[in-house]
N, C-alpha and C. Protein backbone atom coordinates (compact mmCIF):
# COMPACT_ATOMS: atom_id res chain seq x y z
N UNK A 1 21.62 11.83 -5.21
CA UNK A 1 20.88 11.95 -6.45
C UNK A 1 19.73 12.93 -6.21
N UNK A 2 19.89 14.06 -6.97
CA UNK A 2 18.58 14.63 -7.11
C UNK A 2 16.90 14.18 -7.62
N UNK A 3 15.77 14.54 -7.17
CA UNK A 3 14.82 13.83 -7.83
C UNK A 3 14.32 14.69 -8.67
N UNK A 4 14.87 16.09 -8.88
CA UNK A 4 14.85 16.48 -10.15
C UNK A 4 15.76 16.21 -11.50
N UNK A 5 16.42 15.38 -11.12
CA UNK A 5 17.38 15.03 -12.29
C UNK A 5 16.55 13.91 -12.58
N UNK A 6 15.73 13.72 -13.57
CA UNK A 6 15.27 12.48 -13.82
C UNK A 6 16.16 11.20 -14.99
N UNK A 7 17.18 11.65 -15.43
CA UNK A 7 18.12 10.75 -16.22
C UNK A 7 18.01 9.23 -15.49
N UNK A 8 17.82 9.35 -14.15
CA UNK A 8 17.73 7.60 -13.69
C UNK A 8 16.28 7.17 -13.02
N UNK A 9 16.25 5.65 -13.15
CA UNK A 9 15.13 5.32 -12.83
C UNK A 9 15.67 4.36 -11.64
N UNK A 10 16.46 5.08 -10.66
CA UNK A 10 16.92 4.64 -9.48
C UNK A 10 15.58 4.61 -8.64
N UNK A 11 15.31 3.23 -7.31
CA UNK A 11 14.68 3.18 -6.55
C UNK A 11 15.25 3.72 -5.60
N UNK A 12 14.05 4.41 -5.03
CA UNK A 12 14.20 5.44 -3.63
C UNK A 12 13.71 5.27 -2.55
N UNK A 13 12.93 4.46 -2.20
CA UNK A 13 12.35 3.82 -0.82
C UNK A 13 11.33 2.81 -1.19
N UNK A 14 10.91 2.40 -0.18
CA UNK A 14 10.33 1.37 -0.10
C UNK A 14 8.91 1.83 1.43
N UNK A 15 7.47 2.08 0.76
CA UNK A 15 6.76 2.51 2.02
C UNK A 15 5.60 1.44 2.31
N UNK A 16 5.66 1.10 3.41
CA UNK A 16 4.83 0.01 3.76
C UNK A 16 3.80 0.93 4.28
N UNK A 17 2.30 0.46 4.87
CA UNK A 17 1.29 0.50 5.18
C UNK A 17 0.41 -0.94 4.90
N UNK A 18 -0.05 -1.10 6.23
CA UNK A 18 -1.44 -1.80 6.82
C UNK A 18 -2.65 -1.50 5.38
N UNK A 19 -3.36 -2.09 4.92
CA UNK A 19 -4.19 -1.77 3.90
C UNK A 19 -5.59 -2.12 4.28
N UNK A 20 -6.59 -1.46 3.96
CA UNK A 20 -7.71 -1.63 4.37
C UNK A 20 -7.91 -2.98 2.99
N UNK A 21 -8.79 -4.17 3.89
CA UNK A 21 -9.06 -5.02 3.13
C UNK A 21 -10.61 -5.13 2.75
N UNK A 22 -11.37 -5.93 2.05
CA UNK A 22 -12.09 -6.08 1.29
C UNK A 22 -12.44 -7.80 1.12
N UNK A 23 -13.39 -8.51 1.48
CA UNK A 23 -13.89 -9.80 1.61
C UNK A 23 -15.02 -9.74 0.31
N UNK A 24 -14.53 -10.59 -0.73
CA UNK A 24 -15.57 -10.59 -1.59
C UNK A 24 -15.54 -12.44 -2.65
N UNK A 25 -16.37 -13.14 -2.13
CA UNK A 25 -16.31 -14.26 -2.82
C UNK A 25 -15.28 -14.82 -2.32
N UNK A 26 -15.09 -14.67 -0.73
CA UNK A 26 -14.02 -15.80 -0.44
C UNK A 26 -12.18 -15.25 -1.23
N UNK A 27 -12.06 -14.65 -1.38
CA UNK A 27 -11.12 -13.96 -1.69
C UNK A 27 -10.89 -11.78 -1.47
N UNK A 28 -9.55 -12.10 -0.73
CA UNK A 28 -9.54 -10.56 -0.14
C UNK A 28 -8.55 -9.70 -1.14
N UNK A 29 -9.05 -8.53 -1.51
CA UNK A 29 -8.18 -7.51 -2.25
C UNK A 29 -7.90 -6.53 -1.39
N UNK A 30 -6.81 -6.20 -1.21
CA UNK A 30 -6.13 -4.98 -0.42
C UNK A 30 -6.35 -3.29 -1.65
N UNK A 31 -6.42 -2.52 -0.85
CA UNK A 31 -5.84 -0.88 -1.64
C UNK A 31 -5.58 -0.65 -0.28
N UNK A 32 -4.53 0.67 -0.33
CA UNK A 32 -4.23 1.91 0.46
C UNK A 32 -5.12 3.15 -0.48
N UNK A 33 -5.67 3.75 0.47
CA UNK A 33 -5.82 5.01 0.56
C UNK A 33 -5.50 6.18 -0.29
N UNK A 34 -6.20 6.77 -1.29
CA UNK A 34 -4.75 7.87 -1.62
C UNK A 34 -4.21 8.94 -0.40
N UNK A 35 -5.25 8.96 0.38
CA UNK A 35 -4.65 9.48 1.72
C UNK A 35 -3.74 9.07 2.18
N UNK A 36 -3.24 7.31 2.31
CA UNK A 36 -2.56 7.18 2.80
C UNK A 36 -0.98 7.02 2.26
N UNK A 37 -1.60 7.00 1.11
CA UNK A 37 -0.60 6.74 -0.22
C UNK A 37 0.54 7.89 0.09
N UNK A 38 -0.57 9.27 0.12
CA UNK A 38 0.48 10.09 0.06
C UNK A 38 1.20 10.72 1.00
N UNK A 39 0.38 10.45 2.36
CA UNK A 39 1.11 11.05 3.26
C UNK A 39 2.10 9.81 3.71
N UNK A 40 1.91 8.64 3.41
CA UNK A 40 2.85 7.75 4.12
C UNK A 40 4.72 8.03 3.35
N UNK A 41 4.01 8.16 1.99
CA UNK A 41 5.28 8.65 0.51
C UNK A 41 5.75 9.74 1.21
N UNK A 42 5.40 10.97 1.59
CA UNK A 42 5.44 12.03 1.54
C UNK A 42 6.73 11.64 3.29
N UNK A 43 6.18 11.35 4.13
CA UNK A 43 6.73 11.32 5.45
C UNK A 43 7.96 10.19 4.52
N UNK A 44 8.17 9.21 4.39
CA UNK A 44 9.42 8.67 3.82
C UNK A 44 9.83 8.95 3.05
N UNK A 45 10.01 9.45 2.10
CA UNK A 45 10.69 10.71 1.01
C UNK A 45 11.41 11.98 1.93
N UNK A 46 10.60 12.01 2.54
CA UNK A 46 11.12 14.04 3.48
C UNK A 46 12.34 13.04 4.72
N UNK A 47 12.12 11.86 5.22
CA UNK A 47 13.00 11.02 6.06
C UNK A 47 14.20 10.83 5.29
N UNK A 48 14.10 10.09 4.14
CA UNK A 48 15.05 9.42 3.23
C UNK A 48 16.17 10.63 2.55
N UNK A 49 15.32 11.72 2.26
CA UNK A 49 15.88 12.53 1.52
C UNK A 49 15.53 13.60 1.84
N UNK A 50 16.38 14.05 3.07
CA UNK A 50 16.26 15.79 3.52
C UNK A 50 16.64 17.11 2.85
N UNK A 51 18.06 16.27 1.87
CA UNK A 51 18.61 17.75 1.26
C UNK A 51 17.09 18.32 -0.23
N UNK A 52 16.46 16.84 -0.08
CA UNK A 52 15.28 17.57 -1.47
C UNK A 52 14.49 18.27 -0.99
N UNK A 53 14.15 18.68 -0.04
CA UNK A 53 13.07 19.44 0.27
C UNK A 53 11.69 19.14 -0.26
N UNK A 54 11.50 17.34 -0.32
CA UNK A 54 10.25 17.48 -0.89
C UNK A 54 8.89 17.80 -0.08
N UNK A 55 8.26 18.55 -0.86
CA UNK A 55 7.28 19.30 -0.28
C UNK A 55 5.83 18.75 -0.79
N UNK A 56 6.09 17.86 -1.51
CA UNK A 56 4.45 17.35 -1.69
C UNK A 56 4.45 16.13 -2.29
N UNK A 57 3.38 15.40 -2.29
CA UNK A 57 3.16 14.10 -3.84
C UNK A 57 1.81 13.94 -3.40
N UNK A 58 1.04 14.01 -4.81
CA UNK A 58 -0.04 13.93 -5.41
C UNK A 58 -0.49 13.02 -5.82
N UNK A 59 -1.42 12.02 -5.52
CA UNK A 59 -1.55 10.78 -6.33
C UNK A 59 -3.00 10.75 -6.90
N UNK A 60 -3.32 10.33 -7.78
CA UNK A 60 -4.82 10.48 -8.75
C UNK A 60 -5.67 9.22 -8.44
N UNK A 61 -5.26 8.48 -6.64
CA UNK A 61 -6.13 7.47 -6.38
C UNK A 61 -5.67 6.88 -5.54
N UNK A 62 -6.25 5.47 -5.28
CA UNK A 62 -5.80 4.05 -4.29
C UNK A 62 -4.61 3.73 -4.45
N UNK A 63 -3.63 3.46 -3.97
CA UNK A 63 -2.86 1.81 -4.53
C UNK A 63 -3.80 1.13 -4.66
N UNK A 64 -3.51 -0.18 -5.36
CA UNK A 64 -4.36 -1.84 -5.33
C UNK A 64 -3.51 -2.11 -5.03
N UNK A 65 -3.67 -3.03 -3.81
CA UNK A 65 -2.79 -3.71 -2.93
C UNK A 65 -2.05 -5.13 -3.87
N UNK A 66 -1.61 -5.03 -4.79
CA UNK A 66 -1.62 -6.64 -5.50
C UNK A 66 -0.23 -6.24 -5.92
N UNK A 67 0.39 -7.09 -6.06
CA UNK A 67 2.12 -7.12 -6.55
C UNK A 67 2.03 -7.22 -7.92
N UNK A 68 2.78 -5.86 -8.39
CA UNK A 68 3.03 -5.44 -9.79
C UNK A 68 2.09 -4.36 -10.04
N UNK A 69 1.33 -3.96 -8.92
CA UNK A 69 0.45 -2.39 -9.49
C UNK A 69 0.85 -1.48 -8.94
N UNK A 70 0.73 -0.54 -9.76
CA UNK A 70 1.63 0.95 -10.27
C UNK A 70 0.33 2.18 -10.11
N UNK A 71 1.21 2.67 -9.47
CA UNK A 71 0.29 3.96 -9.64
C UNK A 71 1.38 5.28 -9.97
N UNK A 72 1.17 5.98 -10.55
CA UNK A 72 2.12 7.38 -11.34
C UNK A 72 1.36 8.76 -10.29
N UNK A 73 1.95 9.03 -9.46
CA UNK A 73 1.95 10.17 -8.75
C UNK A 73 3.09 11.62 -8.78
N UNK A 74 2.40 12.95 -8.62
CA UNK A 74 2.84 14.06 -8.93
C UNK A 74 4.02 14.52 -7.83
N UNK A 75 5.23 14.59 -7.79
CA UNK A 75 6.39 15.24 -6.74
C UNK A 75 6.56 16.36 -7.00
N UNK A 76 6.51 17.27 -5.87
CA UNK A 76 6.76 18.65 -6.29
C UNK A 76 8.40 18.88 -4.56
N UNK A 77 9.46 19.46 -5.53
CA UNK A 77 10.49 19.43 -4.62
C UNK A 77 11.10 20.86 -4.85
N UNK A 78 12.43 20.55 -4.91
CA UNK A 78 12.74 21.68 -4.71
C UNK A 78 13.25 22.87 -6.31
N UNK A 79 13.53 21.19 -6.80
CA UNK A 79 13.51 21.14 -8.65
C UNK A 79 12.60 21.58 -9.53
N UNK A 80 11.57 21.02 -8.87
CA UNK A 80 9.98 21.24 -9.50
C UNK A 80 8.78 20.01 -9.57
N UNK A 81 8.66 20.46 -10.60
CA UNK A 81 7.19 18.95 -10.44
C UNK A 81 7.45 18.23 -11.28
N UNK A 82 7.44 16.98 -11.04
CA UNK A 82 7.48 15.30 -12.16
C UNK A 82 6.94 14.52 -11.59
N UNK A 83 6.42 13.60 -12.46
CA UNK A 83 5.64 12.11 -12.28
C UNK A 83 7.21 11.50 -11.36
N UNK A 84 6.21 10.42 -10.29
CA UNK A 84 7.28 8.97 -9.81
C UNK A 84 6.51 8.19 -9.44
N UNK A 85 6.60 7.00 -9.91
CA UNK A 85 5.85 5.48 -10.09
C UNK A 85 6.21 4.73 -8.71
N UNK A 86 5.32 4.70 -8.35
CA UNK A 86 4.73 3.97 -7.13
C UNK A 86 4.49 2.15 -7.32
N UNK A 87 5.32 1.28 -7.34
CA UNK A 87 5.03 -0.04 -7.42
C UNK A 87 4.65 -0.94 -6.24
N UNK A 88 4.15 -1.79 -6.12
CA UNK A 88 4.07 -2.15 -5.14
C UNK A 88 4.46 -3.73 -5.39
N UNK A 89 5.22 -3.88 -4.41
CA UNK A 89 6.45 -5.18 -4.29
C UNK A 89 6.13 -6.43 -3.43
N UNK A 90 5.02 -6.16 -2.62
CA UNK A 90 4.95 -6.96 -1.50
C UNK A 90 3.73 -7.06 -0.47
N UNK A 91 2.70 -8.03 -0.62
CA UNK A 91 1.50 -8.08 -0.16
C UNK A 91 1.55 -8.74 1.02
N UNK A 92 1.95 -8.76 2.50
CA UNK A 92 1.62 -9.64 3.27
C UNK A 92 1.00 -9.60 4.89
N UNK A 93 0.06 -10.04 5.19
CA UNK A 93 -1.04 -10.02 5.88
C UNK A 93 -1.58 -8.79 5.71
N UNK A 94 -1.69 -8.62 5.00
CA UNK A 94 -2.51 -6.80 4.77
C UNK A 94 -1.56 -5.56 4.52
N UNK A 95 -0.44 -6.07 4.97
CA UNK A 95 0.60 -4.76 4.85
C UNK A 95 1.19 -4.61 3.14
N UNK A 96 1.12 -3.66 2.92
CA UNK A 96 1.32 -3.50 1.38
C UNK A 96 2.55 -3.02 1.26
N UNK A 97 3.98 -2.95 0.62
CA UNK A 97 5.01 -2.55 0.56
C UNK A 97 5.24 -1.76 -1.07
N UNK A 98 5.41 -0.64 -1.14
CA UNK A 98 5.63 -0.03 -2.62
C UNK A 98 7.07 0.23 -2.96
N UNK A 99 7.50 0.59 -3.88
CA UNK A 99 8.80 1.45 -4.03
C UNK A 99 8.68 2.33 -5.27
N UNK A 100 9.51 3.28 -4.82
CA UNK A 100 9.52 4.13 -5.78
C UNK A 100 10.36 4.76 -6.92
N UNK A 101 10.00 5.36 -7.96
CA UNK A 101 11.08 5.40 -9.37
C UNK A 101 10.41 6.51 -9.78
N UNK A 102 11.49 6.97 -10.91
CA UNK A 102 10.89 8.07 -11.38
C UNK A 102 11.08 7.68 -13.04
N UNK A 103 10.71 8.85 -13.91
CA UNK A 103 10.51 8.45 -15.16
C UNK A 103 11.49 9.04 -15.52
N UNK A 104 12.19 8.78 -16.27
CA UNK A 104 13.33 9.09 -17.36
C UNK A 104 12.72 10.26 -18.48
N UNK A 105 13.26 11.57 -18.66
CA UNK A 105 12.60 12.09 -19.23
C UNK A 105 12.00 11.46 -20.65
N UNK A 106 13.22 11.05 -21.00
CA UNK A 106 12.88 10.41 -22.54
C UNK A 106 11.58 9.36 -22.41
N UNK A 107 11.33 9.24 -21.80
CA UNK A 107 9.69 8.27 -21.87
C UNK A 107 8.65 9.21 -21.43
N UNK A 108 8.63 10.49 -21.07
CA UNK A 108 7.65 11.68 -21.14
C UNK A 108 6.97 11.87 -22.15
């Protein structure tokens, strides 16, 4: 599957990272990094999928480490540039697990 063909909203990996945590009121909130966001995306995307040549992703912030938050980051491949949604699936001992989708043009 190309990730310039956006007709599907097929999942494409799954990127874990360690999350820097946060102690506030006896309760801890996780984020990643957009640093880490993107180079961790970026190194498992270019692993997962060699024939795309992806060459970048852009993200406009943190993850929040919490199951069910989304962040919409920029892919630039070999197709061109589109949004792909970053979810995150899985909070445990600090390690944050995301996966990724892309948007269907028709919801552009």
């Amino acid at each position: 599957m190309k990730f310039s063909n956006r007709s599907a909203t097929a999942l494409f990996a799954v990127g874990t990272l360690l999350a820097a945590g946060a102690l506030t009121a006896c309760t801890v909130s996780y984020s990643v990094s957009k640093a880490d966001v993107e180079a961790t995306s970026l190194a498992l995307l270019q692993s997962k999928f060699p024939d795309q040549q992806v060459e970048s992703i852009t993200c406009p912030g943190a993850l929040d480490g919490k199951v069910g938050a989304t962040l919409t980051c920029e892919i630039v491949d070999i197709g061109g540039t589109y949004p792909i949604v970053l979810t995150v699936d899985d909070v445990t001992d600090g390690n944050v697990k995301w996966q990724f989708s892309t948007i269907p043009e028709s919801a552009e």
